[in-house]
PDB file of N, CA and C in Angstrom:
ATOM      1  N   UNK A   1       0.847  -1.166   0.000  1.00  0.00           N
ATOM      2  CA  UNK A   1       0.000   0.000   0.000  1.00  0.00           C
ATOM      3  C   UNK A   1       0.896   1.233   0.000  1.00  0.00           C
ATOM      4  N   UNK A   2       0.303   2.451  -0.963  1.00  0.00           N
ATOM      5  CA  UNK A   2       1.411   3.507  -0.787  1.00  0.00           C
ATOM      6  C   UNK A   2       0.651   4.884   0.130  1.00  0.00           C
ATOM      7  N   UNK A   3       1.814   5.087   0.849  1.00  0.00           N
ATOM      8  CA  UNK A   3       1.261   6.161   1.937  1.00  0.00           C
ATOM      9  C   UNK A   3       1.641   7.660   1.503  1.00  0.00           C
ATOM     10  N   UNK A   4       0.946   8.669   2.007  1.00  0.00           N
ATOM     11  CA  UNK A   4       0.960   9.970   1.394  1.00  0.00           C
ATOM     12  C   UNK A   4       1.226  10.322   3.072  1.00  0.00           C
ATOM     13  N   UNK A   5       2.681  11.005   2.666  1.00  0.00           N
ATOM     14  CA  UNK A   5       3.271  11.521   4.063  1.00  0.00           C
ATOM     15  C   UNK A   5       3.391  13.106   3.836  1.00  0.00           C
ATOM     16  N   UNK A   6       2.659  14.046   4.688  1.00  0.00           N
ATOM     17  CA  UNK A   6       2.965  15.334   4.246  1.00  0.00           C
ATOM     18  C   UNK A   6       2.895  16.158   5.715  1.00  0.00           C
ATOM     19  N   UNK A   7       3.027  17.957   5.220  1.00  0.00           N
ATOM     20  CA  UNK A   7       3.482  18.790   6.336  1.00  0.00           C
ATOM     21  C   UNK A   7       4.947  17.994   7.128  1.00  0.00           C
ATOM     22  N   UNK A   8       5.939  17.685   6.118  1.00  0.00           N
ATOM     23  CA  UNK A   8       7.328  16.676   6.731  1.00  0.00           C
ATOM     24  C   UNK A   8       7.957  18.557   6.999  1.00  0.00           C
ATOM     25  N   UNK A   9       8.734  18.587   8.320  1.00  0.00           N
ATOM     26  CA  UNK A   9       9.800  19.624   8.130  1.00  0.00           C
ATOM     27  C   UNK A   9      11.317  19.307   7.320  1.00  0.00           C
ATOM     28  N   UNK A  10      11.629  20.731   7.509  1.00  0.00           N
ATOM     29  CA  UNK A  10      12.460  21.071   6.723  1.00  0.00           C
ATOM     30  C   UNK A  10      13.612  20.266   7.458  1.00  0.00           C
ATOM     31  N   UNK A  11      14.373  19.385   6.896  1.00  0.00           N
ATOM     32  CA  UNK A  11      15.508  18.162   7.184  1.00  0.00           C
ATOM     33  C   UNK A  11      15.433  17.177   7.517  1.00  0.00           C
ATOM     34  N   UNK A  12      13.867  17.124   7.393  1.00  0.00           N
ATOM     35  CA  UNK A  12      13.420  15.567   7.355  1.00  0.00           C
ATOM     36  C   UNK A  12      13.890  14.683   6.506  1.00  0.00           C
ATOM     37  N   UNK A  13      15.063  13.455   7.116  1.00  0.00           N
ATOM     38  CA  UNK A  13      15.625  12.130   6.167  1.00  0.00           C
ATOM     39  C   UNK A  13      14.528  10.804   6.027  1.00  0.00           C
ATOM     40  N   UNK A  14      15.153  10.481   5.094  1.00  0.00           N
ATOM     41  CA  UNK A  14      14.309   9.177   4.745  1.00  0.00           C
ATOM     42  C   UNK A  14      14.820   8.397   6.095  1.00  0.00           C
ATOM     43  N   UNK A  15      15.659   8.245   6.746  1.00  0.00           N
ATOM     44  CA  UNK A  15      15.943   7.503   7.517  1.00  0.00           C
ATOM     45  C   UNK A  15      14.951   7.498   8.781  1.00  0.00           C
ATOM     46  N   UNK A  16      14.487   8.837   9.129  1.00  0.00           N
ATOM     47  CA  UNK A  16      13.523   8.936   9.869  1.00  0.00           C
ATOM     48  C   UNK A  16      12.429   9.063   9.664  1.00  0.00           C
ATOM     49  N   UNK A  17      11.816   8.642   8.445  1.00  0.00           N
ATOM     50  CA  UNK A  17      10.436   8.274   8.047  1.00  0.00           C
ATOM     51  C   UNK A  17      10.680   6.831   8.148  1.00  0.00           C
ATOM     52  N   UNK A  18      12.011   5.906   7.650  1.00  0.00           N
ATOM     53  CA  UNK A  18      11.870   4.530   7.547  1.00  0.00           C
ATOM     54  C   UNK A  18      11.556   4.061   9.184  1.00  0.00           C
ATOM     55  N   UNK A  19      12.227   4.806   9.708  1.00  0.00           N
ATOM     56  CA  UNK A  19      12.522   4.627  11.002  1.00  0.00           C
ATOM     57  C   UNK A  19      11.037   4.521  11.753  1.00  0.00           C
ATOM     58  N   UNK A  20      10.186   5.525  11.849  1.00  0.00           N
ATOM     59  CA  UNK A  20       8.826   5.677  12.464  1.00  0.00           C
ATOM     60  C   UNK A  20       8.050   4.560  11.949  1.00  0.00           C
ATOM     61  N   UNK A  21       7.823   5.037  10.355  1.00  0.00           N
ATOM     62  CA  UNK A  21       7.267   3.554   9.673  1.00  0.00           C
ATOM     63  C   UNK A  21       7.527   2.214  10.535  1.00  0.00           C
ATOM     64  N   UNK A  22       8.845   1.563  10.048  1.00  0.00           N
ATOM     65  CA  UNK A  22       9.063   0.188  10.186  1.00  0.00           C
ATOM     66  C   UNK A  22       8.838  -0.072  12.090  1.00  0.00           C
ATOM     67  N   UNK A  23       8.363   0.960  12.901  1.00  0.00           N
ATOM     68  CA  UNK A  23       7.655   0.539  13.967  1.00  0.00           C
ATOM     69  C   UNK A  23       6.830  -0.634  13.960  1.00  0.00           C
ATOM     70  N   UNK A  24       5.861   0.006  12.627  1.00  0.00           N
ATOM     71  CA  UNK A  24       4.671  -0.472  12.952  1.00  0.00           C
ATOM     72  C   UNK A  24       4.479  -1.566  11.720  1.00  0.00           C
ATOM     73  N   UNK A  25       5.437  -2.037  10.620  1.00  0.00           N
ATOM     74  CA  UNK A  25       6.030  -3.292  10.035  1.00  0.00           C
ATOM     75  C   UNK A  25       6.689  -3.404   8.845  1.00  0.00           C
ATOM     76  N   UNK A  26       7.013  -3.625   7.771  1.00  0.00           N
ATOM     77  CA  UNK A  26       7.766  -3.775   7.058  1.00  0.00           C
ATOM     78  C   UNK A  26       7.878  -2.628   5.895  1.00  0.00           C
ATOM     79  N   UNK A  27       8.943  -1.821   5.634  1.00  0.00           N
ATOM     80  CA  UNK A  27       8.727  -0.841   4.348  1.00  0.00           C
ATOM     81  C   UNK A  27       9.357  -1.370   3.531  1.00  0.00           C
ATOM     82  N   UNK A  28       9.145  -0.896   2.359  1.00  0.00           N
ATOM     83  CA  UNK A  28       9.396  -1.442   1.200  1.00  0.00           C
ATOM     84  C   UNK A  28      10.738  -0.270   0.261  1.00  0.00           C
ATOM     85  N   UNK A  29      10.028   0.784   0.404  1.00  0.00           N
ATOM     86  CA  UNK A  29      10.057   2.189   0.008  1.00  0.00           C
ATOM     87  C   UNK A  29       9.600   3.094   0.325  1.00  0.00           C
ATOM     88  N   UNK A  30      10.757   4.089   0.692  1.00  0.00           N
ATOM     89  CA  UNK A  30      10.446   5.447   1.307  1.00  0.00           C
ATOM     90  C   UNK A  30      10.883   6.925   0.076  1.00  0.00           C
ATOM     91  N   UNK A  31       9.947   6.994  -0.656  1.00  0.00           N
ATOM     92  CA  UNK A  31      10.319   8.111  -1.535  1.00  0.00           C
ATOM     93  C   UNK A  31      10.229   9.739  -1.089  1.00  0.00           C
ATOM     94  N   UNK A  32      10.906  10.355  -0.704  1.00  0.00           N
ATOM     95  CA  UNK A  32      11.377  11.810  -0.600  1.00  0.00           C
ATOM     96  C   UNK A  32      11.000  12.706  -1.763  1.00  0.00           C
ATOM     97  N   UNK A  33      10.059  13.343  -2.101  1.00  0.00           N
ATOM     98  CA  UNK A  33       9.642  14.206  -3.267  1.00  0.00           C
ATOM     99  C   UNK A  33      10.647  15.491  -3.230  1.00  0.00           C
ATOM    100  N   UNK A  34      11.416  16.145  -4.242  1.00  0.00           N
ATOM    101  CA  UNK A  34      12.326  17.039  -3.905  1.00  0.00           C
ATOM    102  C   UNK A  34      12.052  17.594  -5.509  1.00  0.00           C
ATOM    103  N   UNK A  35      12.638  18.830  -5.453  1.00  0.00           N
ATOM    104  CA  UNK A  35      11.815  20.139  -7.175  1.00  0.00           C
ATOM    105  C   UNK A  35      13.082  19.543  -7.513  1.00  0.00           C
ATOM    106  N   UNK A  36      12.701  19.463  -8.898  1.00  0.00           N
ATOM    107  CA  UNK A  36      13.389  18.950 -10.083  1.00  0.00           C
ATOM    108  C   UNK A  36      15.139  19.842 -10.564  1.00  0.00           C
ATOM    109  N   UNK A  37      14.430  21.434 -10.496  1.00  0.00           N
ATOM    110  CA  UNK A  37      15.675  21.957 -10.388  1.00  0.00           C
ATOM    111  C   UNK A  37      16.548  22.373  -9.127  1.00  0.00           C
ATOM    112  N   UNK A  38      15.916  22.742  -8.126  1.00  0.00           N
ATOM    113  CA  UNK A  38      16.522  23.163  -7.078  1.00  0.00           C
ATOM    114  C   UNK A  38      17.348  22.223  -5.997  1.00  0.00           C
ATOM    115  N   UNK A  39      16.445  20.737  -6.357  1.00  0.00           N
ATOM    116  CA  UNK A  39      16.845  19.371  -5.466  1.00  0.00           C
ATOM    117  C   UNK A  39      16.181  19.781  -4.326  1.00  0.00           C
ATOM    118  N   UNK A  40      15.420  20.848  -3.744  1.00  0.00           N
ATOM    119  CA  UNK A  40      15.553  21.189  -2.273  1.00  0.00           C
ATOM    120  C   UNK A  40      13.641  20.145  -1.977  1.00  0.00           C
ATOM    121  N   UNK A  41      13.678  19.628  -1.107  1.00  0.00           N
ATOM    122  CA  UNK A  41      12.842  18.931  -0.515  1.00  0.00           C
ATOM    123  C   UNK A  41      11.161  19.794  -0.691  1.00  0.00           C
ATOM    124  N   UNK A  42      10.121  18.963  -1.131  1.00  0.00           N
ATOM    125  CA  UNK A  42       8.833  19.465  -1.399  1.00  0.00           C
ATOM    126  C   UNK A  42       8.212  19.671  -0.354  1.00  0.00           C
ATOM    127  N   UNK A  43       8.840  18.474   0.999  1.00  0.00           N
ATOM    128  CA  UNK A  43       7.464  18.725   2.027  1.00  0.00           C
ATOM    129  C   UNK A  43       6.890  17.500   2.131  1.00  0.00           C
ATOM    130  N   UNK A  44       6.802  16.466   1.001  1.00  0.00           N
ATOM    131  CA  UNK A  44       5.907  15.190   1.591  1.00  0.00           C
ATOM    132  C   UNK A  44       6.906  14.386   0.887  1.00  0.00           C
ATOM    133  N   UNK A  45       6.121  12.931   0.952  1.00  0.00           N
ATOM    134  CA  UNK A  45       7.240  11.707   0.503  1.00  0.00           C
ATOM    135  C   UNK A  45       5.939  10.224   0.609  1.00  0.00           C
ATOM    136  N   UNK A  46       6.447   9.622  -0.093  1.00  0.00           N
ATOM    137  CA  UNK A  46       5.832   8.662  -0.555  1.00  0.00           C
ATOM    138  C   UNK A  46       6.132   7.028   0.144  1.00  0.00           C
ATOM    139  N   UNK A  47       5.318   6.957   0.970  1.00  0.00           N
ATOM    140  CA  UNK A  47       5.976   5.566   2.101  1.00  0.00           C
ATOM    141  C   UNK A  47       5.262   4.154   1.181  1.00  0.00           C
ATOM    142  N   UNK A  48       6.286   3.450   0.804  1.00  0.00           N
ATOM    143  CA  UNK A  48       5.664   1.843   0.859  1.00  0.00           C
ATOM    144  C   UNK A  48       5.275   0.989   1.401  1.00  0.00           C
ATOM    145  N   UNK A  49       4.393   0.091   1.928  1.00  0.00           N
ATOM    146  CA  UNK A  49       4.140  -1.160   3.001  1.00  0.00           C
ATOM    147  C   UNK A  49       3.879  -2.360   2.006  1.00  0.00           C
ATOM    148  N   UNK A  50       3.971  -2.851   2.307  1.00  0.00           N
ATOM    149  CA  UNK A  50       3.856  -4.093   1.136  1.00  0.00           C
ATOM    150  C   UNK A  50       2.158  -4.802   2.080  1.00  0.00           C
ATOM    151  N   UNK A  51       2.570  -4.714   3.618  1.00  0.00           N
ATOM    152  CA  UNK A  51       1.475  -5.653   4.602  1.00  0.00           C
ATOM    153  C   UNK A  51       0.057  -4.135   4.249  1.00  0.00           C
ATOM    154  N   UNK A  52      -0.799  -4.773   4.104  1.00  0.00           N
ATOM    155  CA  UNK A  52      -2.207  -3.684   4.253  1.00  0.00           C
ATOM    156  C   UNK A  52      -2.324  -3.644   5.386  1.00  0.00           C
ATOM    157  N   UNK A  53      -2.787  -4.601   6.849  1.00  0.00           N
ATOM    158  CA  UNK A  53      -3.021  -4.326   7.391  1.00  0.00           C
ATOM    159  C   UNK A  53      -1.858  -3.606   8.577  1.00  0.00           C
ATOM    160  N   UNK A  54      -0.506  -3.856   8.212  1.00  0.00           N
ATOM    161  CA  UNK A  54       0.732  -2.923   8.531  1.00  0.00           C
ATOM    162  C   UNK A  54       0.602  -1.779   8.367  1.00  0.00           C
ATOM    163  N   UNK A  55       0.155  -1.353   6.743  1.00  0.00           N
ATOM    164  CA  UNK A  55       0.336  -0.080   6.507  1.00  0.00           C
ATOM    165  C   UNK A  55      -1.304   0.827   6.855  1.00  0.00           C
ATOM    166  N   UNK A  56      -2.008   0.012   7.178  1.00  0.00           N
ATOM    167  CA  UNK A  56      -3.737   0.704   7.709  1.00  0.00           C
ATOM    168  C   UNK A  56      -3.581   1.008   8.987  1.00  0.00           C
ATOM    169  N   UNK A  57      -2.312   0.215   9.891  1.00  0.00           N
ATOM    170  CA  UNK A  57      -2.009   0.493  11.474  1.00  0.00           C
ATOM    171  C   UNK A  57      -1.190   1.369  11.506  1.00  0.00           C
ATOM    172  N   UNK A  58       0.043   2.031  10.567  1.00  0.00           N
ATOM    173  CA  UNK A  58       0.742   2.810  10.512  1.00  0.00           C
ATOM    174  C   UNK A  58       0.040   4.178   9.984  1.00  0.00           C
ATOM    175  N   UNK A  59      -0.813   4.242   9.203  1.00  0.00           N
ATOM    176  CA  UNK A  59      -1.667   5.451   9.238  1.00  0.00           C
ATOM    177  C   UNK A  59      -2.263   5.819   9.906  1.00  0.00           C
ATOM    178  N   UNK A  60      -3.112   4.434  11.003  1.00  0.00           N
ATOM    179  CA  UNK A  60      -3.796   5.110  12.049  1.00  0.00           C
ATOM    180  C   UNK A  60      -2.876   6.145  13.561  1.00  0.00           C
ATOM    181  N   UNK A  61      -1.764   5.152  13.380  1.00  0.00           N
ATOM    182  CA  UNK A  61      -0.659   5.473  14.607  1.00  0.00           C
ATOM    183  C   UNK A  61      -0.116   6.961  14.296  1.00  0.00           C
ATOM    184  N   UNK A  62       0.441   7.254  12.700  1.00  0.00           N
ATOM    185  CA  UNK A  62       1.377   8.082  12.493  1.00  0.00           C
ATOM    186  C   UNK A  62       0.496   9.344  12.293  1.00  0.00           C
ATOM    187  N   UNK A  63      -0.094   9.813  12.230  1.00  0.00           N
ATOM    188  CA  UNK A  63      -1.373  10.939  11.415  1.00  0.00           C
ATOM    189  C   UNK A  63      -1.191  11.652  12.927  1.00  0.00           C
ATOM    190  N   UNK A  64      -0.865  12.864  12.251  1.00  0.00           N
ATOM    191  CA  UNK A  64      -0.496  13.669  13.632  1.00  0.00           C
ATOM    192  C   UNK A  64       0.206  13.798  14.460  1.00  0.00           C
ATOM    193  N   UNK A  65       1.664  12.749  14.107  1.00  0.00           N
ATOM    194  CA  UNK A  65       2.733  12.238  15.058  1.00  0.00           C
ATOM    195  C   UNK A  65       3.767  13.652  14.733  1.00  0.00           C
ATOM    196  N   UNK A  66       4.250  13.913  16.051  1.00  0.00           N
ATOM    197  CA  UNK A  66       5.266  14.672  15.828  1.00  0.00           C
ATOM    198  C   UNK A  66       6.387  14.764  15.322  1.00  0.00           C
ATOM    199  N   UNK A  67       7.315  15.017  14.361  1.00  0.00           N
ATOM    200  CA  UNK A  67       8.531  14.878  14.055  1.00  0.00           C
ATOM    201  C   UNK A  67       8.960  15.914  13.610  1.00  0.00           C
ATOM    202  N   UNK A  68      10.010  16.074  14.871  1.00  0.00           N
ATOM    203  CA  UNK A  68      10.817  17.681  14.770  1.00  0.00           C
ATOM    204  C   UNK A  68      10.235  19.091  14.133  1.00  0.00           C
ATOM    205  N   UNK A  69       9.180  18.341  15.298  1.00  0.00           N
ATOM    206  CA  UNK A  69       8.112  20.042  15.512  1.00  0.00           C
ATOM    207  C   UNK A  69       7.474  19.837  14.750  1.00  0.00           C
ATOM    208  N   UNK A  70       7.019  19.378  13.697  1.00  0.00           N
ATOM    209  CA  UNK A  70       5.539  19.411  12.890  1.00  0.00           C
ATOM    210  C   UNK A  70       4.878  18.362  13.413  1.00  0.00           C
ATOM    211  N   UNK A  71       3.519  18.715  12.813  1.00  0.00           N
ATOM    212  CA  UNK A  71       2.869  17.305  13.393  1.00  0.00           C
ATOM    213  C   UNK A  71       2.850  16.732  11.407  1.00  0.00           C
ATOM    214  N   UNK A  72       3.149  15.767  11.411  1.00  0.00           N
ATOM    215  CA  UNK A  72       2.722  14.707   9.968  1.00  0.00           C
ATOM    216  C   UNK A  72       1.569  14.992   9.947  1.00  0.00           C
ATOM    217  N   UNK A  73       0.964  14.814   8.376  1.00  0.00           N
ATOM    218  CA  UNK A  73      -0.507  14.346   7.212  1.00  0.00           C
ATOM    219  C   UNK A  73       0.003  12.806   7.016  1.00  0.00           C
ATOM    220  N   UNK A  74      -0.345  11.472   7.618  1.00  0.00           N
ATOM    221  CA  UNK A  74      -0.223  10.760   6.761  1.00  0.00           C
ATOM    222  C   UNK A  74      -1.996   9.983   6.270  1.00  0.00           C
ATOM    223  N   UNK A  75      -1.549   9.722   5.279  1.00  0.00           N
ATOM    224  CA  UNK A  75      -3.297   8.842   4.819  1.00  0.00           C
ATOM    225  C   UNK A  75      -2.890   7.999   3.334  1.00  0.00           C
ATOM    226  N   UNK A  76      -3.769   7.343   2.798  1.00  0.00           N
ATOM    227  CA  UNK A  76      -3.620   6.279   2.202  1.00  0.00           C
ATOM    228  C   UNK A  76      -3.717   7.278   0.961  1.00  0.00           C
ATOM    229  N   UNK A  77      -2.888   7.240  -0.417  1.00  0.00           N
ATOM    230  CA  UNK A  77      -2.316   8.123  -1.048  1.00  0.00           C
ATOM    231  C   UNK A  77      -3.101   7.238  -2.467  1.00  0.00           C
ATOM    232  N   UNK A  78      -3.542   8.482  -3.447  1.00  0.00           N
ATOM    233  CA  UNK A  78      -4.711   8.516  -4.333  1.00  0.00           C
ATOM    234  C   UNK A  78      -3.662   8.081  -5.015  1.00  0.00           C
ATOM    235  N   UNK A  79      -4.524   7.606  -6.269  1.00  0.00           N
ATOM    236  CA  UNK A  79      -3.656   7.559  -7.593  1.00  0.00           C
ATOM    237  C   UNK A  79      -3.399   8.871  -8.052  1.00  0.00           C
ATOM    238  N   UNK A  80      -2.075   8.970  -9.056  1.00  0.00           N
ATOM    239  CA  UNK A  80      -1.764   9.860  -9.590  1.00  0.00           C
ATOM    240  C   UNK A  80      -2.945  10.420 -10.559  1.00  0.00           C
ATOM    241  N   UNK A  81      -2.916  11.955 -10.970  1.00  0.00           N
ATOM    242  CA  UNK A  81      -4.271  12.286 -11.799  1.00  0.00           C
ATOM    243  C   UNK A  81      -3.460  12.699 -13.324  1.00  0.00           C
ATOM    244  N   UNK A  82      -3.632  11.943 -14.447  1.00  0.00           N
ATOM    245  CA  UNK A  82      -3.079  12.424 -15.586  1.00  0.00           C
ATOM    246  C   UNK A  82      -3.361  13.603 -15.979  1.00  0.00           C
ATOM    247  N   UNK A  83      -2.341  14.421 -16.244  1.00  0.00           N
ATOM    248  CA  UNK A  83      -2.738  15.835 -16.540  1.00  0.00           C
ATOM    249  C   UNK A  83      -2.321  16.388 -17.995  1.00  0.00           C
ATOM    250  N   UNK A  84      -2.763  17.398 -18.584  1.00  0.00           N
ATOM    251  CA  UNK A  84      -2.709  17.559 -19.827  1.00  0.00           C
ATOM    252  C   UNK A  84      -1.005  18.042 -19.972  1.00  0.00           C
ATOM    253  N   UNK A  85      -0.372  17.580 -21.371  1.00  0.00           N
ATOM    254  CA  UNK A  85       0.795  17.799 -21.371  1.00  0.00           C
ATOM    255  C   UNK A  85       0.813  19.162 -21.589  1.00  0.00           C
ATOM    256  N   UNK A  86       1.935  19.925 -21.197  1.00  0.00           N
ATOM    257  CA  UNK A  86       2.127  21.280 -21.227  1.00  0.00           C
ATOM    258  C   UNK A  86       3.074  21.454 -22.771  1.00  0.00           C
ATOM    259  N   UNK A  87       2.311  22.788 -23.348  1.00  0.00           N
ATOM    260  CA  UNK A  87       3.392  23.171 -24.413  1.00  0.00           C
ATOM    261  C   UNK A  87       4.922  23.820 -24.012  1.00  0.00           C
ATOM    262  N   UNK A  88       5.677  23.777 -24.813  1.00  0.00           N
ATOM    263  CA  UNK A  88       7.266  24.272 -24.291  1.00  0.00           C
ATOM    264  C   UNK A  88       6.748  25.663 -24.823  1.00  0.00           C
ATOM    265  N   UNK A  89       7.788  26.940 -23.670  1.00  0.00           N
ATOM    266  CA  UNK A  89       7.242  28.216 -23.755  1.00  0.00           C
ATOM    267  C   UNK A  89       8.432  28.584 -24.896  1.00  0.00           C
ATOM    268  N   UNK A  90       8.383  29.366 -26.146  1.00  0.00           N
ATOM    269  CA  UNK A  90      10.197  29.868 -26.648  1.00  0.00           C
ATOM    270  C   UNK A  90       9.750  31.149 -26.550  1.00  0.00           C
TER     271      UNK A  90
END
């Protein structure tokens, strides 16, 4: 199942999302969303569970959990929405 982790602060590592996660059971993948040109971190990140009912106990646990002063958004993460391709500006 893929999790939608957001409101992450600023120096939040994957290590400490794997870390909170794999409390509550097995990750798979922990994706870090970061802007394409700048590299600098978006704010949310994309958690894997492979177990459903792992990753339905880790949403209930983590949603609102503190980490280094924010509180987390986590919830069970939509499909992507296809969006119209953009023209190049010259």
């Amino acid at each position: 199942m893929k999790i939608y982790v957001g409101s992450l602060p600023y120096g939040a590592a994957e290590s400490d999302l794997r870390g909170i996660f794999e409390a509550h059971g097995e990750v798979s993948e922990v994706a870090m969303i970061t802007d394409k040109f700048s590299g600098q971190p978006k704010g949310f990140c994309f958690v894997e569970m492979p177990n459903q009912a792992e990753a339905e106990a880790a949403i209930k646990a983590l949603d609102g959990h503190l980490l280094k002063g924010k509180n987390l958004k986590v919830n069970q993460a939509r499909p992507k929405e296809e969006r119209p391709k953009r023209r190049p500006r010259y």
